[in-house]
N, C-alpha and C. Protein backbone atom coordinates (compact mmCIF):
# COMPACT_ATOMS: atom_id res chain seq x y z
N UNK A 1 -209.06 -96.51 52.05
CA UNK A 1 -209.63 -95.20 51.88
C UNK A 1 -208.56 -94.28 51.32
N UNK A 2 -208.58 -93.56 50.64
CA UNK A 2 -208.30 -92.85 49.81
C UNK A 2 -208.71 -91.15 49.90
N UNK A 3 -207.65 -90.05 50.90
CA UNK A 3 -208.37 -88.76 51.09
C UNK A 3 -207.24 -87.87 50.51
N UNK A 4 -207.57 -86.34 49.76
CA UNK A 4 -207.05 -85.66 49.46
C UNK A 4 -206.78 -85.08 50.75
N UNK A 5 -205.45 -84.51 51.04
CA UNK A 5 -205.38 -83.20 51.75
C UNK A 5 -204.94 -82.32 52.43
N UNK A 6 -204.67 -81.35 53.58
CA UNK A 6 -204.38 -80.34 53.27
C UNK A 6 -203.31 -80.20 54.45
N UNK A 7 -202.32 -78.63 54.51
CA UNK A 7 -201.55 -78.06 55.12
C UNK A 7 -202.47 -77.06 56.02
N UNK A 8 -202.68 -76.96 56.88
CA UNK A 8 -202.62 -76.22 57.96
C UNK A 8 -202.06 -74.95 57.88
N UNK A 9 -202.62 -73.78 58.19
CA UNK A 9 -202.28 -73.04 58.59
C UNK A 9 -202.27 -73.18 60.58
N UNK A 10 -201.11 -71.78 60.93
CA UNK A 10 -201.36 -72.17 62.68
C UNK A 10 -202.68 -71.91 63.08
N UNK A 11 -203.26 -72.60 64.33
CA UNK A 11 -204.45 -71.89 64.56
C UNK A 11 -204.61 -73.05 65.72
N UNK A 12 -206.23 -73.13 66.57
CA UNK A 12 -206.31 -74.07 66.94
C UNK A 12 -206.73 -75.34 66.20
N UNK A 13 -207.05 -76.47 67.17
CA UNK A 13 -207.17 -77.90 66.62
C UNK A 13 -208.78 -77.73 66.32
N UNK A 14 -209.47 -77.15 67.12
CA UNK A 14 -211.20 -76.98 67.06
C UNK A 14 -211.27 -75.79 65.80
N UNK A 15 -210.45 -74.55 65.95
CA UNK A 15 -210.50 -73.99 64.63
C UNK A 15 -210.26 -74.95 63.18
N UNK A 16 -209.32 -75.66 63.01
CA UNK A 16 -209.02 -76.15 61.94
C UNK A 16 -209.53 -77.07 60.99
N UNK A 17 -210.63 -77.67 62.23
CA UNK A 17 -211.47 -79.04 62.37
C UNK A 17 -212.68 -78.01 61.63
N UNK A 18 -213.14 -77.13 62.44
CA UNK A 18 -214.59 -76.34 60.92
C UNK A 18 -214.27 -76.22 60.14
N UNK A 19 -212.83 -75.90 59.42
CA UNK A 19 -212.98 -75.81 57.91
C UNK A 19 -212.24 -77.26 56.93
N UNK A 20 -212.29 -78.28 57.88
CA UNK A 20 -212.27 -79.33 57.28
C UNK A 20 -212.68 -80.44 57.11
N UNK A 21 -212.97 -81.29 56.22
CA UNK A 21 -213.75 -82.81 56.64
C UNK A 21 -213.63 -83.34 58.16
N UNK A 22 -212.29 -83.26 58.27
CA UNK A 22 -211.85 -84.73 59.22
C UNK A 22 -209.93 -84.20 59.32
N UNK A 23 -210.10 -84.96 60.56
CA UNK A 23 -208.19 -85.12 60.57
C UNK A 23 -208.08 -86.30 61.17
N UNK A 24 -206.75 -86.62 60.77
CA UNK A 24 -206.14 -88.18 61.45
C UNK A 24 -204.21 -87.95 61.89
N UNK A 25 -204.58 -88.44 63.15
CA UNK A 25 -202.77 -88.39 63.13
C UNK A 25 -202.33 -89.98 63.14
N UNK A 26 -200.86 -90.15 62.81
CA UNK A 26 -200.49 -90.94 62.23
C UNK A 26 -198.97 -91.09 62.11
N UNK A 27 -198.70 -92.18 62.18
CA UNK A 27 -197.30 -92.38 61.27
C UNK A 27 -196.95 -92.92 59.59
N UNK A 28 -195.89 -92.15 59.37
CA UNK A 28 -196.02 -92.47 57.67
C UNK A 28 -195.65 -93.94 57.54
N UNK A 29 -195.95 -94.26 57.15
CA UNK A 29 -195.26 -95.70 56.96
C UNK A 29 -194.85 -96.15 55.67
N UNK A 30 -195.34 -95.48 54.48
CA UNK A 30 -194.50 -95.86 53.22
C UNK A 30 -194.69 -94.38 52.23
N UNK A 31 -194.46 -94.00 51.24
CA UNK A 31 -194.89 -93.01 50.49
C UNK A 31 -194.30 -93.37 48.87
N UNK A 32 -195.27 -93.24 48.17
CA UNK A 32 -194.47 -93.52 46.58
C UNK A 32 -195.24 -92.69 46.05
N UNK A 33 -194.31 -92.58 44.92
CA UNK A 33 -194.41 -91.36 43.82
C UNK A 33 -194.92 -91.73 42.50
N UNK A 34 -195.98 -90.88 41.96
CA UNK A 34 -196.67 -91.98 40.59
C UNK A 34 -196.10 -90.28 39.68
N UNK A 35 -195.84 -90.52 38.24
CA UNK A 35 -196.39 -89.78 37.63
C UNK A 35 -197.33 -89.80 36.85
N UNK A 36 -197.95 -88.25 36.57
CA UNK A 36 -199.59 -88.35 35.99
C UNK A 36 -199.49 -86.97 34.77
N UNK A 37 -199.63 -87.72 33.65
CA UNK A 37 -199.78 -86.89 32.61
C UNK A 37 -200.84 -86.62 32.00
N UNK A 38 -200.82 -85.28 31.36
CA UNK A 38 -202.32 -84.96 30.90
C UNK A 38 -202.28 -85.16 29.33
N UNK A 39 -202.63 -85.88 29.04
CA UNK A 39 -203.13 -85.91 27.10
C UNK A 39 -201.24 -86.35 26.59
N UNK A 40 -200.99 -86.24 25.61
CA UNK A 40 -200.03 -86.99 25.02
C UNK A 40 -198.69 -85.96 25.00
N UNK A 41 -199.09 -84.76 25.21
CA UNK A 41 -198.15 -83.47 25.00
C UNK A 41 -198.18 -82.79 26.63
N UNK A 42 -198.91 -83.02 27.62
CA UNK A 42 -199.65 -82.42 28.59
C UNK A 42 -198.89 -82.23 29.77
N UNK A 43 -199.37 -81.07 30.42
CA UNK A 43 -197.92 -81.22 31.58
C UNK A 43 -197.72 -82.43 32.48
N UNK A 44 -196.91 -82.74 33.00
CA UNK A 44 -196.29 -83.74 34.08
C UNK A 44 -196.21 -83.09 35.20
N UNK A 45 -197.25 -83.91 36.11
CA UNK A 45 -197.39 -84.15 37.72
C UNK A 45 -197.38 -85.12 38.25
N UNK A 46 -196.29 -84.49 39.62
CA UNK A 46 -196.29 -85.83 40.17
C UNK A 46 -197.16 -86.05 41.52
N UNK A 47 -197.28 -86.87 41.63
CA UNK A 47 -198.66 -87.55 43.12
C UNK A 47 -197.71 -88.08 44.01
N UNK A 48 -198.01 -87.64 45.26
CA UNK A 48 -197.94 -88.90 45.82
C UNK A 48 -198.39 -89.59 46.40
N UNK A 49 -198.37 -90.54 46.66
CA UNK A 49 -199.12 -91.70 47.76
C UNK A 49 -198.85 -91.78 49.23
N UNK A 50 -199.09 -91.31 50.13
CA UNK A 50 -198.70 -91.75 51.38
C UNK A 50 -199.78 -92.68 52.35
N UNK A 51 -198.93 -93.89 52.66
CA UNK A 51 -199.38 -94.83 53.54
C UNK A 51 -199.41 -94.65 55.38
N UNK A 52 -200.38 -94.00 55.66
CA UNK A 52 -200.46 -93.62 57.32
C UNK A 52 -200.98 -94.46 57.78
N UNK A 53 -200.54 -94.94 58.89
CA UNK A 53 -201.18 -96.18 60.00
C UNK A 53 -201.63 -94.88 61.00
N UNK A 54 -203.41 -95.11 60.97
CA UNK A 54 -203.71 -94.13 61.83
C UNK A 54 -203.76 -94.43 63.40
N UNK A 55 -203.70 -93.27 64.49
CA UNK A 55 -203.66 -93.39 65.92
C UNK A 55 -204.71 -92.65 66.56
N UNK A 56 -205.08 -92.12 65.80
CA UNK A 56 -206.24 -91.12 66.51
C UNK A 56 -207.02 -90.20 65.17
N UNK A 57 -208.23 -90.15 65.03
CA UNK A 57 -209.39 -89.30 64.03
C UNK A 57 -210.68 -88.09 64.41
N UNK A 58 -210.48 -87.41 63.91
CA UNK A 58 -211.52 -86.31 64.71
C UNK A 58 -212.55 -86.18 63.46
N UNK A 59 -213.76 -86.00 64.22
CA UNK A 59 -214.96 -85.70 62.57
C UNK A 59 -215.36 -86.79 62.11
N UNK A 60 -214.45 -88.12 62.16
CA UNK A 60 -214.40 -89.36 61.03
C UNK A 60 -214.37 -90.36 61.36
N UNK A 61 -214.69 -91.45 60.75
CA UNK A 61 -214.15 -92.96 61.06
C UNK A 61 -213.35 -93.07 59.96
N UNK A 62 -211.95 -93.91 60.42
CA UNK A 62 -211.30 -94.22 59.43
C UNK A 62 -210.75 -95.58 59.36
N UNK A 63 -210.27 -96.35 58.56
CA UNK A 63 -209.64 -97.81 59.10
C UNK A 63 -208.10 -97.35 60.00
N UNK A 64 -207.41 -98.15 60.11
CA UNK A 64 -206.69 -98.31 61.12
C UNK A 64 -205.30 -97.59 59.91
N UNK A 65 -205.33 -97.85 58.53
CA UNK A 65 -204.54 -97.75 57.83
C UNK A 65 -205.11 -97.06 56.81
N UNK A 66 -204.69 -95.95 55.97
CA UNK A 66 -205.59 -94.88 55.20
C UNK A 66 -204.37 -94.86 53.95
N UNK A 67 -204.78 -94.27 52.98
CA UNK A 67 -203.56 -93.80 51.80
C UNK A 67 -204.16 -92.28 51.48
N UNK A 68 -203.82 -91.57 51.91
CA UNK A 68 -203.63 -90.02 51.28
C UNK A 68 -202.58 -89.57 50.05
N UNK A 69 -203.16 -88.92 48.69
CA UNK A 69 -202.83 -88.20 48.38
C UNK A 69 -202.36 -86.58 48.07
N UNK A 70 -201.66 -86.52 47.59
CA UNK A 70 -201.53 -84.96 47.29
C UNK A 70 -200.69 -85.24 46.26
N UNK A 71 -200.08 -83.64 46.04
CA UNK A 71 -199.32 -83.57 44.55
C UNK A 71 -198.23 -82.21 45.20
N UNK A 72 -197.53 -81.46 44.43
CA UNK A 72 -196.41 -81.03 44.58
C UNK A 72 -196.72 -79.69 45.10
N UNK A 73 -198.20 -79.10 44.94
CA UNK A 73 -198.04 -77.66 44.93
C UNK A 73 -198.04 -77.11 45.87
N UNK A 74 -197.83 -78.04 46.89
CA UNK A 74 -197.85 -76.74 48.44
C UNK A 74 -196.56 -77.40 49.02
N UNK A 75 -195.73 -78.25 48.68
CA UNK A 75 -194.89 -78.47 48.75
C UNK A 75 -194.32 -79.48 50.29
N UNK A 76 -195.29 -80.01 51.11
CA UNK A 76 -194.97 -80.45 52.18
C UNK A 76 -193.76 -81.51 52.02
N UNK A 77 -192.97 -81.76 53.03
CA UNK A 77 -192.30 -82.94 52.83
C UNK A 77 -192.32 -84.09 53.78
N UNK A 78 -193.21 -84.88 54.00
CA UNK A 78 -193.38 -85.94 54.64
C UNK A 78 -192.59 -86.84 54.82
N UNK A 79 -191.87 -87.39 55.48
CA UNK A 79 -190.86 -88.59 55.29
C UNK A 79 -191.37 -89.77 56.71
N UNK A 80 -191.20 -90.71 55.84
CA UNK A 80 -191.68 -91.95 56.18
C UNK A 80 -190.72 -92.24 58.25
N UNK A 81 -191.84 -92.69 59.18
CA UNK A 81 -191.26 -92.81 60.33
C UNK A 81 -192.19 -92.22 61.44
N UNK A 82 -192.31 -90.16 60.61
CA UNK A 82 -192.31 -89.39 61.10
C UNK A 82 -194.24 -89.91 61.44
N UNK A 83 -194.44 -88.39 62.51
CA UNK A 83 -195.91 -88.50 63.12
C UNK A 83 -196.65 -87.57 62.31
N UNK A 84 -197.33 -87.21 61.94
CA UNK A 84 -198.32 -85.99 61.30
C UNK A 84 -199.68 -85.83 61.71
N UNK A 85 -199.96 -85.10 62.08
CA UNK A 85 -201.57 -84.80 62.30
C UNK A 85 -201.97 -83.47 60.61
N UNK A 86 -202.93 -84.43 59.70
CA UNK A 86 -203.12 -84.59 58.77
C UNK A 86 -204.57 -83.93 58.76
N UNK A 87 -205.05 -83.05 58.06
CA UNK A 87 -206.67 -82.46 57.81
C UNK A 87 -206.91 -82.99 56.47
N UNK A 88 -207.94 -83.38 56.54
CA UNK A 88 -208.79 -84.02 55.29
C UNK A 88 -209.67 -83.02 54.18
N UNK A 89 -209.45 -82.56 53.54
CA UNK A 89 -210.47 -81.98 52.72
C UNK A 89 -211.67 -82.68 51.81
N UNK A 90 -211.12 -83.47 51.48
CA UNK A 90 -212.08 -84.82 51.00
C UNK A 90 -211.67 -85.74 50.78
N UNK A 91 -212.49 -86.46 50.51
CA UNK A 91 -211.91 -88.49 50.53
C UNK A 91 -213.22 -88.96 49.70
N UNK A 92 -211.76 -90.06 49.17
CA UNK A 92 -212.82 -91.07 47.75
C UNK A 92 -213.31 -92.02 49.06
N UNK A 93 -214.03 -92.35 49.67
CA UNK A 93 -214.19 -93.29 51.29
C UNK A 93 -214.75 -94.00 50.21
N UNK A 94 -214.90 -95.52 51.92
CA UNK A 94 -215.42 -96.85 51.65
C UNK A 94 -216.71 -96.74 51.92
């Protein structure tokens, strides 16, 4: 499965959960970097991939192991190990 998504603002866990698909917490377990260009002249972005082995899901079913993307513009920095509780805005699902 495959979900875009998002940073959190503070708030509660039941607040955060209405304005989003779904959340999953997790550990990172791998993350790689693709780049993605637009047309032949077009700007350069980069994606990344992160591999979460999930532990717990609210809103959702998810497999046990998920790949989330994002891209650079809100700038989070995830590093592989760590735990995250993750909000979903949408997902390419199975």
């Amino acid at each position: 499965m495959k979900c875009n998504i998002s940073c959190a603002e503070k708030g509660s866990l039941q607040e955060d959960l209405e304005r989003y698909r779904g959340a999953v917490y997790g550990e990172i377990k791998q993350i790689k970097v693709d780049l993605k260009q637009q047309g032949i002249a077009g700007t350069k972005e980069k994606v990344r991939y992160i591999l979460v082995e999930v532990e717990r899901s609210w809103k959702t079913e998810v497999d046990s192991q998920i790949i989330v993307a994002t891209d650079y513009t809100w700038g989070f920095n995830f590093k592989e190990g760590n735990k995250y509780l993750i909000y979903i805005s949408e997902w390419m699902g199975n």
